[in-house]
Protein backbone atom coordinates (compact mmCIF):
# COMPACT_ATOMS: atom_id res chain seq x y z
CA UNK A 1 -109.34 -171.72 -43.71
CA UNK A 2 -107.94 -168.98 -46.30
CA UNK A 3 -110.04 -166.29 -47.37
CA UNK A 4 -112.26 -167.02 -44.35
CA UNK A 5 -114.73 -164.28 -43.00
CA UNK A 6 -112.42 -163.51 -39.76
CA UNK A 7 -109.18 -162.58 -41.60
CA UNK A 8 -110.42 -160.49 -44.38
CA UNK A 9 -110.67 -157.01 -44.51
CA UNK A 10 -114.61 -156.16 -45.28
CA UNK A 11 -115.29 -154.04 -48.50
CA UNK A 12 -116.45 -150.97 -46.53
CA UNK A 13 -112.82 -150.57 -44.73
CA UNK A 14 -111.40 -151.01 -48.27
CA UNK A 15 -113.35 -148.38 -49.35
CA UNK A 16 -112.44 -145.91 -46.67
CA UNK A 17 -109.30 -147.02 -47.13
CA UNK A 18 -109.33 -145.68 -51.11
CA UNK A 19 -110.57 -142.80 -49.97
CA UNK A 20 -107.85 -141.33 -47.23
CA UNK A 21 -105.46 -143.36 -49.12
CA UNK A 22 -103.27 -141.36 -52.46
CA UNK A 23 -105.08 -140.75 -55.05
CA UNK A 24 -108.17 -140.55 -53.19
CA UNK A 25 -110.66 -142.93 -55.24
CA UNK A 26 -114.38 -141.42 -54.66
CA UNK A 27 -117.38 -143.48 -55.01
CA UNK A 28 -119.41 -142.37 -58.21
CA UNK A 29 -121.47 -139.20 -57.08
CA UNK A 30 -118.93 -137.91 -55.27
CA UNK A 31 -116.31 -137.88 -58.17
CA UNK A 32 -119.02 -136.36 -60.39
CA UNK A 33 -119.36 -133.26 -57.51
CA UNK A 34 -115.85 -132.99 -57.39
CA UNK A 35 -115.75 -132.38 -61.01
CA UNK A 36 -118.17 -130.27 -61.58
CA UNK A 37 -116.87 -128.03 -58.22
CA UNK A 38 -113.51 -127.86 -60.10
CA UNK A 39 -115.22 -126.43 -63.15
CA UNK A 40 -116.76 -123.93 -60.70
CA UNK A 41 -113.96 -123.23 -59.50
CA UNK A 42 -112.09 -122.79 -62.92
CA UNK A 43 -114.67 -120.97 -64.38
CA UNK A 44 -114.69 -117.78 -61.43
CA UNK A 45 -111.51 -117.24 -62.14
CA UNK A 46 -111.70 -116.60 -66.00
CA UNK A 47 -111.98 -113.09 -67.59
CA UNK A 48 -115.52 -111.47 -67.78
CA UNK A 49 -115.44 -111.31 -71.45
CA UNK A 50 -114.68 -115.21 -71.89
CA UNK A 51 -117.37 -115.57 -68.76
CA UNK A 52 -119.92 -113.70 -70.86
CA UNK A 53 -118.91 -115.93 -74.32
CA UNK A 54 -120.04 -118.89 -71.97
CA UNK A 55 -123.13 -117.62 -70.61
CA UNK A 56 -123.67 -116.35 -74.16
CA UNK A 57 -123.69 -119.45 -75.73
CA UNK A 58 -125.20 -121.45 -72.86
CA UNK A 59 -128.41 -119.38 -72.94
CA UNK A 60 -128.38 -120.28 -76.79
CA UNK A 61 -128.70 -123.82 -76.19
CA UNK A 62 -131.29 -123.05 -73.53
CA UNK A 63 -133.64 -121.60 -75.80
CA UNK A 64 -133.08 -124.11 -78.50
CA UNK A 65 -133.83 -126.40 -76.49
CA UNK A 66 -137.09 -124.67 -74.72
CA UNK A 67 -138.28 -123.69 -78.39
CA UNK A 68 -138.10 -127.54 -79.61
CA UNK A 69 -139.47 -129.15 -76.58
CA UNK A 70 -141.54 -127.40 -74.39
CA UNK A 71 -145.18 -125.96 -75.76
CA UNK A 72 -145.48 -122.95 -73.61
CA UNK A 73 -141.78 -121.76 -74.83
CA UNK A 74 -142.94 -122.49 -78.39
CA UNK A 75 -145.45 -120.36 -78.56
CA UNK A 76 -143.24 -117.40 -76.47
CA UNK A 77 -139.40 -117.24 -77.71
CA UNK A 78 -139.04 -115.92 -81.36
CA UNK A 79 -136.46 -117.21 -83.67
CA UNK A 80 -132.77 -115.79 -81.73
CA UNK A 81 -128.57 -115.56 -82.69
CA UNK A 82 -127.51 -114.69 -79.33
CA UNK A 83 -123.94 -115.64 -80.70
CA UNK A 84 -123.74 -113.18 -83.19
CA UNK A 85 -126.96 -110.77 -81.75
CA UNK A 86 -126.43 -110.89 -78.07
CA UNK A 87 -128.70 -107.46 -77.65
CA UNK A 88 -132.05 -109.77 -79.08
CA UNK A 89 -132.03 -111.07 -75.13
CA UNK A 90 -133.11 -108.01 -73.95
CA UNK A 91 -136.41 -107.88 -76.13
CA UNK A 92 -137.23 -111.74 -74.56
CA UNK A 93 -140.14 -111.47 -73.02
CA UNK A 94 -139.88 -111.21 -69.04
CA UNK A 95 -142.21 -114.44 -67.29
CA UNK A 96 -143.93 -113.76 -64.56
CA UNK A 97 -145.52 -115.89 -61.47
CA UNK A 98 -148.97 -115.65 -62.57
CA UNK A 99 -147.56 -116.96 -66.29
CA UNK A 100 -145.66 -119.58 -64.80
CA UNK A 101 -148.98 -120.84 -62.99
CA UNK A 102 -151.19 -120.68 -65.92
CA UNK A 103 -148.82 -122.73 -68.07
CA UNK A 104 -148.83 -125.68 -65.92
CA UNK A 105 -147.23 -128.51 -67.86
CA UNK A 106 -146.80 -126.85 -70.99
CA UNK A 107 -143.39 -125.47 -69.42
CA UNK A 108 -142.10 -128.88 -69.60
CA UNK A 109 -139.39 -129.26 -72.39
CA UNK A 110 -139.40 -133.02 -71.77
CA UNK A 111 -142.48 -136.00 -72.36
CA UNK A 112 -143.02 -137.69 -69.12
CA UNK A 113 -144.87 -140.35 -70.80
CA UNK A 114 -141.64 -140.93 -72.93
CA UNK A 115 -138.78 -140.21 -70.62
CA UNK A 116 -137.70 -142.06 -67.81
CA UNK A 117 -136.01 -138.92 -66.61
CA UNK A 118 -135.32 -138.63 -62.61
CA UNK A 119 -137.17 -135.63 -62.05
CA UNK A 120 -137.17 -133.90 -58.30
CA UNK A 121 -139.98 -130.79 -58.01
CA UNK A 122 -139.34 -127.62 -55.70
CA UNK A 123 -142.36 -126.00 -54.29
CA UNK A 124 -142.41 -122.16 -53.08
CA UNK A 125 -144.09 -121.55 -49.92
CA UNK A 126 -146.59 -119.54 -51.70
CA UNK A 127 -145.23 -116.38 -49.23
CA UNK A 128 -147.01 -114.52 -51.71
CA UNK A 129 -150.19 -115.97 -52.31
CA UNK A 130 -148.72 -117.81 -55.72
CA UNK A 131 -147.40 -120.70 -54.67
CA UNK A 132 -145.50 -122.61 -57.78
CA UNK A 133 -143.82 -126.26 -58.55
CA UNK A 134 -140.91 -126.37 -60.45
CA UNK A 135 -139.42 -129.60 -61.69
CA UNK A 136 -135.47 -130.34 -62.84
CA UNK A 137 -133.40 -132.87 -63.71
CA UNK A 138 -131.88 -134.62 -60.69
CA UNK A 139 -128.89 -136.13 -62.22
CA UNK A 140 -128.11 -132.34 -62.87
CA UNK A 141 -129.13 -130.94 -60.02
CA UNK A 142 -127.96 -133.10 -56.88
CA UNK A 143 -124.11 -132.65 -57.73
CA UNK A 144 -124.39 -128.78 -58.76
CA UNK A 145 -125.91 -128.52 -55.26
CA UNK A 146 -123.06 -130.13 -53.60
CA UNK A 147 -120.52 -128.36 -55.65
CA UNK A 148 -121.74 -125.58 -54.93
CA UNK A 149 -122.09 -126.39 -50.85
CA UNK A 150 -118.37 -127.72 -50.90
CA UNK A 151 -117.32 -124.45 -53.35
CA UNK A 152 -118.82 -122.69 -50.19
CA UNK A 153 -116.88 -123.93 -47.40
CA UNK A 154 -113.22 -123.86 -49.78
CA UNK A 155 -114.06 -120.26 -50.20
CA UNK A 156 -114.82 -119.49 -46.61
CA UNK A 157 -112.23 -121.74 -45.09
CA UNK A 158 -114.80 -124.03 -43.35
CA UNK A 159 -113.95 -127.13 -41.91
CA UNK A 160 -116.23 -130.04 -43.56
CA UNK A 161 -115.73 -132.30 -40.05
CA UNK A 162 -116.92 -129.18 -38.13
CA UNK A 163 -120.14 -129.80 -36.06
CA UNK A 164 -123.23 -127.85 -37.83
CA UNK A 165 -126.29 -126.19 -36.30
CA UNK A 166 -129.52 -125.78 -37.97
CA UNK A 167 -132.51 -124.07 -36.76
CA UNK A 168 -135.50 -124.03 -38.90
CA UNK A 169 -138.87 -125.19 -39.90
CA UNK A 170 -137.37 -128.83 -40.01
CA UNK A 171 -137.88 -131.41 -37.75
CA UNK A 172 -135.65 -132.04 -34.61
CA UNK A 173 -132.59 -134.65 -35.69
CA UNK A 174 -129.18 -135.60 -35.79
CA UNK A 175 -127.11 -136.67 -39.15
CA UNK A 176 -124.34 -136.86 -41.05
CA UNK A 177 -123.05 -133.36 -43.60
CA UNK A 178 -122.95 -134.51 -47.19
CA UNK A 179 -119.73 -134.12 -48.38
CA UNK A 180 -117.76 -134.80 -51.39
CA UNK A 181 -114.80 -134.99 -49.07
CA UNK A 182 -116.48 -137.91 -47.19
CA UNK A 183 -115.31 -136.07 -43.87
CA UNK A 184 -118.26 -135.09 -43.13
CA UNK A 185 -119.40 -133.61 -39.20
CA UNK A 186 -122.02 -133.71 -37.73
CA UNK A 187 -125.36 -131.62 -38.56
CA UNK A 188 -127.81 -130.76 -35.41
CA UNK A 189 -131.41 -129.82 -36.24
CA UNK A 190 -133.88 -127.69 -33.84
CA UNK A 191 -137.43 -126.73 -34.96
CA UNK A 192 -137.26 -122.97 -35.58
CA UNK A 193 -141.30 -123.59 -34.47
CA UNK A 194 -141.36 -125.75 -32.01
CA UNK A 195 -138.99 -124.66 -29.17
CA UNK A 196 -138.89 -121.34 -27.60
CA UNK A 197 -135.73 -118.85 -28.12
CA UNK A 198 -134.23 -119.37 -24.79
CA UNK A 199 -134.61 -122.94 -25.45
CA UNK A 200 -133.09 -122.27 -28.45
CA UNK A 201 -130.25 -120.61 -27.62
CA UNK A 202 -129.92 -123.00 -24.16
CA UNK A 203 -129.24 -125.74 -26.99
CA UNK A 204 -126.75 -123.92 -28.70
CA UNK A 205 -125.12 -123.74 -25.73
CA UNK A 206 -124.84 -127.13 -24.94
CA UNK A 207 -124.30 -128.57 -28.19
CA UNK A 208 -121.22 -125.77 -28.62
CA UNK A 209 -121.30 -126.58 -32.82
CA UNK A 210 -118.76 -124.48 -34.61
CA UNK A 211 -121.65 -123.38 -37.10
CA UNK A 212 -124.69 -122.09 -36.71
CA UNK A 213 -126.89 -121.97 -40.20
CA UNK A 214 -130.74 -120.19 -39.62
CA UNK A 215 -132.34 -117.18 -41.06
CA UNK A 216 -131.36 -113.71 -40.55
CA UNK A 217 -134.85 -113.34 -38.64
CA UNK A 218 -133.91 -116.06 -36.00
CA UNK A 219 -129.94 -114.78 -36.00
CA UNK A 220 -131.21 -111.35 -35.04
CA UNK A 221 -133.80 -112.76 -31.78
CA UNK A 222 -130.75 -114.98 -30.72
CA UNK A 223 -128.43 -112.73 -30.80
CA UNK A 224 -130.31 -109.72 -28.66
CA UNK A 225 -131.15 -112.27 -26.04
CA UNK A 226 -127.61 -113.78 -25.90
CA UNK A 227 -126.40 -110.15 -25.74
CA UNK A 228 -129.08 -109.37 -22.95
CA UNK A 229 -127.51 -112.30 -20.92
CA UNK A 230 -123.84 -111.01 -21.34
CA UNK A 231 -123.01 -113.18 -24.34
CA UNK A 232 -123.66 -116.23 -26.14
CA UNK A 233 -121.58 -119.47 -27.54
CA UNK A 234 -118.68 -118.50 -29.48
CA UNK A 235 -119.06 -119.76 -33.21
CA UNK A 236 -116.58 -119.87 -35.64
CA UNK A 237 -119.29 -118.87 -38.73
CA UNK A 238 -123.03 -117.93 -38.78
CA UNK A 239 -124.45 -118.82 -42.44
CA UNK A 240 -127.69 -117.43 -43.18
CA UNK A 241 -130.17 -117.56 -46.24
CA UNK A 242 -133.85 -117.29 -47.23
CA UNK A 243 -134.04 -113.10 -46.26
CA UNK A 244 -132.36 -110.57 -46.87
CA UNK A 245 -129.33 -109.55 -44.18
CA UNK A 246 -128.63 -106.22 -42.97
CA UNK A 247 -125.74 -104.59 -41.62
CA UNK A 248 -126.93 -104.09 -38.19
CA UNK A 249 -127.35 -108.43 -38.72
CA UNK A 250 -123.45 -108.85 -38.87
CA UNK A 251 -122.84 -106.83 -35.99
CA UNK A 252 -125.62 -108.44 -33.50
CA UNK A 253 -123.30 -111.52 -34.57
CA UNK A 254 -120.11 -110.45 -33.79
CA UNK A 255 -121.07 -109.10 -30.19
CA UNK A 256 -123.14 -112.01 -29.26
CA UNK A 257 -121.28 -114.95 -30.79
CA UNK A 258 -118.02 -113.45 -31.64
CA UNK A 259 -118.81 -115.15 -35.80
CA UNK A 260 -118.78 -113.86 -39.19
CA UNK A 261 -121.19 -114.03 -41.54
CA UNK A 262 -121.57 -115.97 -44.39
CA UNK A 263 -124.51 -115.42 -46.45
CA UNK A 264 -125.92 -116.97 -49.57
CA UNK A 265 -129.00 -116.21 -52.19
CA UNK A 266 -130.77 -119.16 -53.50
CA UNK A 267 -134.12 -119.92 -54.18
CA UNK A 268 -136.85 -122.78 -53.96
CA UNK A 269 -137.13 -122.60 -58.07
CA UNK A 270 -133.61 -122.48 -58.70
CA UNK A 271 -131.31 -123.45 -56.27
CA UNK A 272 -128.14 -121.72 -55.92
CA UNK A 273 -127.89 -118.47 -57.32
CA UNK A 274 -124.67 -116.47 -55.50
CA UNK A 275 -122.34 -116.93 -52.58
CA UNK A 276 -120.63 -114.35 -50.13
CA UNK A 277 -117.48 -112.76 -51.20
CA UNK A 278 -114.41 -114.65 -49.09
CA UNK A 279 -112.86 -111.30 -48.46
CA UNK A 280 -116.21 -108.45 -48.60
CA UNK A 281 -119.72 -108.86 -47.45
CA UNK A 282 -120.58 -108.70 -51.08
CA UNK A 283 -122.47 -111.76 -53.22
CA UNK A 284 -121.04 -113.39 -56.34
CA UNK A 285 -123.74 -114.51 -58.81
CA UNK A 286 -122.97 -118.02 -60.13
CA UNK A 287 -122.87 -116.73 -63.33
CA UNK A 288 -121.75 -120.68 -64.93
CA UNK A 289 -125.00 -121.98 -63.07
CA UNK A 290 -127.50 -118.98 -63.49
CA UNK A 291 -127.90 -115.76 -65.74
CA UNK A 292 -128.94 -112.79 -63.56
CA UNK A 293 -131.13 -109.68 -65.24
CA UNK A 294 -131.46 -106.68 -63.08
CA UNK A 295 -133.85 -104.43 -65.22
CA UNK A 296 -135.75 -100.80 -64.44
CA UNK A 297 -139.23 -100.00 -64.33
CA UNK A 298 -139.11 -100.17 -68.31
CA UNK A 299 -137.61 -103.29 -68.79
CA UNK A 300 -133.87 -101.40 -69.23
CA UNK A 301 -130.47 -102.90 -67.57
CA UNK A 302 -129.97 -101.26 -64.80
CA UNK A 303 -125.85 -99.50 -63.69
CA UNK A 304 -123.74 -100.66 -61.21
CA UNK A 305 -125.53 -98.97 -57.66
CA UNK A 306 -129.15 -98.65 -59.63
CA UNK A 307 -131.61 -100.95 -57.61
CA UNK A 308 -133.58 -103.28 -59.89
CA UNK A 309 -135.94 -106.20 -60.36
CA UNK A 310 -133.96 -109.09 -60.48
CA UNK A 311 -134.72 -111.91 -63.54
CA UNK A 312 -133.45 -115.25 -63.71
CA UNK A 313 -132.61 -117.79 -65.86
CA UNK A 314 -131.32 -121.15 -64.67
CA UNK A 315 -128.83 -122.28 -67.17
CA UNK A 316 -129.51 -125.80 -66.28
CA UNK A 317 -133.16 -126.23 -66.61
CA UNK A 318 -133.49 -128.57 -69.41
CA UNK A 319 -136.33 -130.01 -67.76
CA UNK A 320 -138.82 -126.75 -66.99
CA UNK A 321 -136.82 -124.02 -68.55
CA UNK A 322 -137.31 -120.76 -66.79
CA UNK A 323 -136.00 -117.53 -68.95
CA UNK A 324 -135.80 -114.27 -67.71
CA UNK A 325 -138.06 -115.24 -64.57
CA UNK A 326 -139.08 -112.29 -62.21
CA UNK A 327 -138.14 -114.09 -58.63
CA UNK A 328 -139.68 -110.69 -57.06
CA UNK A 329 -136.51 -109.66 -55.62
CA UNK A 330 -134.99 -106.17 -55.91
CA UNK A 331 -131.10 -105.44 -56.21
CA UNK A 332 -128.35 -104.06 -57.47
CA UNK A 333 -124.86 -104.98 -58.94
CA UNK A 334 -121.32 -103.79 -57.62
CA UNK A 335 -118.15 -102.87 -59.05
CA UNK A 336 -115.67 -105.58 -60.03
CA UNK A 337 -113.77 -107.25 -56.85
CA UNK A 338 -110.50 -107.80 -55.44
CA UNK A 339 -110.50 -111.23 -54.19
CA UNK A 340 -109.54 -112.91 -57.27
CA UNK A 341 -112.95 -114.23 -58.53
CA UNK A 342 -113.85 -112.61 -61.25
CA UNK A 343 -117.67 -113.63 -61.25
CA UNK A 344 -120.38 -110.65 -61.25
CA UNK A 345 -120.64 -109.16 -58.03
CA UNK A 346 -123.92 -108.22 -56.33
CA UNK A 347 -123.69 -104.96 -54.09
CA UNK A 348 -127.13 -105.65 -52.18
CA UNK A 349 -130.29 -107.80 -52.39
CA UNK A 350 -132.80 -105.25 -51.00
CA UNK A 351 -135.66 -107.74 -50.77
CA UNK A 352 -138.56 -109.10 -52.03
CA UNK A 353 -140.71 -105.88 -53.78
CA UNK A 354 -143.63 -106.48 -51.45
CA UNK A 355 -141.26 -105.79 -49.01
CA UNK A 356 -141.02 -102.41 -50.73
CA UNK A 357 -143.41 -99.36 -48.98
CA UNK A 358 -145.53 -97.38 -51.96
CA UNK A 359 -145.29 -93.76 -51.11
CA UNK A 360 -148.52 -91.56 -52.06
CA UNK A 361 -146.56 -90.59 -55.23
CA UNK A 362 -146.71 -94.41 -56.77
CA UNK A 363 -142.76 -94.56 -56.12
CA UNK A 364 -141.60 -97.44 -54.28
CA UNK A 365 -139.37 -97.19 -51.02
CA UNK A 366 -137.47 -99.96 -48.76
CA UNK A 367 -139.35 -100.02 -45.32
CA UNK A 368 -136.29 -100.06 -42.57
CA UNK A 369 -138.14 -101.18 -39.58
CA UNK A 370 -135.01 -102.70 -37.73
CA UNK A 371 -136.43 -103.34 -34.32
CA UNK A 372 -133.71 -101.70 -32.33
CA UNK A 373 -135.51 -98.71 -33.32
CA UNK A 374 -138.50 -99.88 -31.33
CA UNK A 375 -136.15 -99.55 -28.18
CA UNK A 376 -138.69 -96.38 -26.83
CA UNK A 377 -141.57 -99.02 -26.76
CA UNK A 378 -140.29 -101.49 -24.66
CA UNK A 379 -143.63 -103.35 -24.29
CA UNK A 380 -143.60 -104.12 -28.19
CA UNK A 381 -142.42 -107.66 -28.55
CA UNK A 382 -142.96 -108.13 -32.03
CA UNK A 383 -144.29 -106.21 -35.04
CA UNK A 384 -145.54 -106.39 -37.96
CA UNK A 385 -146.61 -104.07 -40.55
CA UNK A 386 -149.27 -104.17 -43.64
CA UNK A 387 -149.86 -101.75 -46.46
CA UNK A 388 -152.97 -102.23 -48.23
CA UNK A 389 -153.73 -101.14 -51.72
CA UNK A 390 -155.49 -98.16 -50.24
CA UNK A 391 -152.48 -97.12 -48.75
CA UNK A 392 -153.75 -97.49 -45.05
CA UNK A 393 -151.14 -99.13 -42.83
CA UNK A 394 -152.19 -101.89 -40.24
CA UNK A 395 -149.40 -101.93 -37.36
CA UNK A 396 -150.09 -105.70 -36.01
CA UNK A 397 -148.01 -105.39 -31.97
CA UNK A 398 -147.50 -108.13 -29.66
CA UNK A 399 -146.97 -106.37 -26.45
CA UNK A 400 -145.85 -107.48 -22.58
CA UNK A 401 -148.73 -105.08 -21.56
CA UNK A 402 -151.36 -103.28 -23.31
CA UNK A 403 -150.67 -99.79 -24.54
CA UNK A 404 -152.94 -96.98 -23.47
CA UNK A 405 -154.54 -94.21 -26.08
CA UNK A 406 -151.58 -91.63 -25.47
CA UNK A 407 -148.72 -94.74 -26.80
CA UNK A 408 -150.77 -95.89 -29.11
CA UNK A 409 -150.89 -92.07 -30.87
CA UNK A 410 -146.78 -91.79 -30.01
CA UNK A 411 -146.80 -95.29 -31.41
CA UNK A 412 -148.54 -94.03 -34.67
CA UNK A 413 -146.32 -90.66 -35.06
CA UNK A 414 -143.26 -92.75 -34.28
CA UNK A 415 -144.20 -94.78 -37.49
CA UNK A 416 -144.90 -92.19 -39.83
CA UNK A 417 -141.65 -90.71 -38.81
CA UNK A 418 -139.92 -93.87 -39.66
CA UNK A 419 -141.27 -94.14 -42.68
CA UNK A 420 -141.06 -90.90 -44.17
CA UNK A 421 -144.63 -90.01 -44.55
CA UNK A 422 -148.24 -89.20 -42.25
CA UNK A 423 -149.62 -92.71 -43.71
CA UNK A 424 -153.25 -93.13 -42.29
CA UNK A 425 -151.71 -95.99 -39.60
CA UNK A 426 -153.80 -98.40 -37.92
CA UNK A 427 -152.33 -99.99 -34.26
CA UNK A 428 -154.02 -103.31 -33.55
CA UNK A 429 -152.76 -105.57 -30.55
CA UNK A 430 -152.70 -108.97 -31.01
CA UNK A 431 -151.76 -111.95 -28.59
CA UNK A 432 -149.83 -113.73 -31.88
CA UNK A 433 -148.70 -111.95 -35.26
CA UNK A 434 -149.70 -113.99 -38.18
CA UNK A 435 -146.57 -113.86 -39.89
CA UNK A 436 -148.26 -115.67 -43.04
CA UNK A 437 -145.78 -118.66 -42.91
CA UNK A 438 -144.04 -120.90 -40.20
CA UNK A 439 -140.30 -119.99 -41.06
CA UNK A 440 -139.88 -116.75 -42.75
CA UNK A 441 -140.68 -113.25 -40.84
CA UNK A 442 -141.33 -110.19 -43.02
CA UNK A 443 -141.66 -107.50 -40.53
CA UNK A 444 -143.30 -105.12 -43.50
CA UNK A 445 -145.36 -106.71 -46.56
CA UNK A 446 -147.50 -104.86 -49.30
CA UNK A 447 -150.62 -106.91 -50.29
CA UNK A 448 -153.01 -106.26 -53.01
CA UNK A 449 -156.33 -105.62 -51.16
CA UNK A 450 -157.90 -102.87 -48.93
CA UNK A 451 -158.05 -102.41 -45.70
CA UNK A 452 -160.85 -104.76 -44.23
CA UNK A 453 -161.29 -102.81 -41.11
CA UNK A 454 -160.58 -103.75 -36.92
CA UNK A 455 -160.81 -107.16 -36.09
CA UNK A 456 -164.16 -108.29 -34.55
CA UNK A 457 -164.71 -108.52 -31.18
């Protein structure tokens, strides 16, 4: 019979059909990613001063908008003509974690009893002690994010149909990338948590994905062992987010997997906030999607090569605004690049500022504790150091074997040499290192509380 079931073609081949087929006709979401990644696109390769007349007048309809609609903003912004006074955005006040918290709802610059909004909430891991909920528009937000992801992999030269690896706090699985492109490969997910790191790295193995994406913490441990076994599966990139990466990071991955780096800053409350330089080991801010304040101790902009706190404001979040938000991360910004985007270049993210050591004078110092250093203690396993707010230092060590009273003093001189100062340190052994969290390792934090003396028992 014509038009039967058994001769026609179903609406799903169609469909893949339209999209291999010239022009390529995307379903809905997709086309709306696409769009917005050629904006992206467009937009990093503008001149700075028609960059900054965007931002300029972007963060003016920001806080319009926060001043009309959300409580807590009404009551914070004064009256402002960025357009024609773009110095009053220096005097805004900066907002803090502990403001955030207190405001609760009042951030909201929409009525969820009147809206029918689709509204998606990030959560920090409350690393810190300040854990904090931030809510945004999804129809905004879920094709920036994949923009931004497909912007990525353009820059980088990275295949879409390319098998992925991803190891952390997630649970084991198997699925599909998203992609605008709809070639999408296949993604691989290990438990950072769960499995061992010669389990770990046994699955890599097998699997043989041509990217590996993890934290710079895990990246490290994989790469000494697959060193220490003569080598490791060859990967075509290593991406890494969620800590900061060191130099020493990049060349543990070349030896043991024979990969580049590609690096990225984002964060739980904003998303995206800067990708890796194609050609340098540099970061470009995504200065369309986010407006990036790196201020002194007084508040002041800080010079190209001045390390700074970093404040954020996502030029997106019509839902919970966040202005001039102090993410707790310290860096620094960079001289213009070469690579043909023109977008703000970050030098170095140094790290969160409790990763930062106080010295005796109240100045603040990055604690370089890379663990090949610890090379002359080949018991120590792991480590992790605390300052208190008494300045004592509590050197947490899981060791092979226990160390006798003459390492533990070499131990405790080896520290204060590494850190530049005779800090009263404390060495206690431990069979696991609370590392305050299931994913992220900070091998030094500062925490606001005195030392509560030796563990019992």
């Amino acid at each position: 019979m014509a038009g039967g079931s058994d001769t026609g073609a179903r609406e799903s081949d169609i469909a893949d059909l339209a999209l291999r087929g010239f022009p390529r006709i995307l379903p809905p979401e997709a086309a709306i990613a696409a769009h917005v990644r050629s904006q992206l696109n467009q937009h990093a390769r503008l001149g700075r001063a028609e960059q900054d007349a965007i931002s300029l007048r972007q963060r003016q309809l920001l806080l319009t908008h926060a001043r009309q609609n959300s409580p807590f903003w009404q009551s914070r912004l004064p009256a402002t003509e960025l357009e024609r006074h773009p110095e009053q955005w220096q005097a805004l006040p900066i907002l803090r974690r502990p403001a955030l918290q207190a405001a609760g709802g009042t951030v909201r610059a929409y009525d969820p009893a009147q809206s029918k909004v689709d509204i998606s909430t990030a959560r920090t891991s409350g690393s810190t002690g300040q854990p904090v909920a931030v809510e945004r528009l999804s129809q905004v937000y879920r094709p920036i994010y994949q923009a931004v992801s497909d912007l990525e992999k353009r820059w980088h030269g990275i295949d879409p149909r390319d098998t992925r690896a991803v190891i952390r706090d997630l649970p084991d699985g198997e699925h599909r990338q998203n992609s605008i492109d709809q070639t999408a490969g296949r993604v691989l997910v290990r438990n950072s948590v769960n499995h061992g790191h010669d389990a770990l790295l046994q699955w890599l193995r097998d699997k043989a994905p041509q990217q590996l994406i993890t934290l710079p913490s895990m990246v490290r441990r994989l790469a000494r062992l697959a060193i220490a076994e003569g080598g490791g599966p060859r990967l075509a990139q290593v991406m890494t987010l969620g800590e900061s990466l060191g130099p020493d990071d990049r060349r543990l991955c070349a030896e043991a997997f024979g990969a580049r780096v590609v690096d990225r800053y984002s964060c739980e409350e904003l998303g995206w906030l800067a990708l890796q330089c194609p050609k340098h080991d540099h970061m470009h801010l995504l200065s369309s999607l986010v407006h990036m304040d790196i201020v002194d101790g007084r508040g002041r902009p800080c010079g190209v090569g001045q390390p700074g706190e970093v404040l954020l404001t996502g030029l997106q979040g019509y839902a919970m605004p966040l202005i001039r938000y102090a993410i707790g991360d310290v860096a620094e910004w960079g001289a213009p690049c070469d690579c043909g985007i023109n977008l703000p270049v970050i030098r170095r993210i140094l790290g969160r500022r409790r990763n930062f050591l106080r010295m005796p004078d109240g100045s603040e110092r990055l604690a370089r504790l890379a663990g090949d250093r610890w090379h002359v203690f080949p018991q120590v396993q792991e480590f992790r150091l605390v300052q208190y707010s008494d300045g004592i230092i509590e050197a947490f060590l899981r060791c092979s074997v226990p160390l006798d009273a003459a390492e533990r003093q070499r131990a405790t001189v080896f520290l204060q040499e590494v850190l530049g100062h005779p800090f009263d340190i404390r060495i206690t052994e431990t069979a696991e290192i609370d590392w305050g969290g299931r994913q992220k390792r900070e091998e030094f934090v500062r925490v606001d509380r005195p030392w509560a003396g030796p563990p019992a028992g």
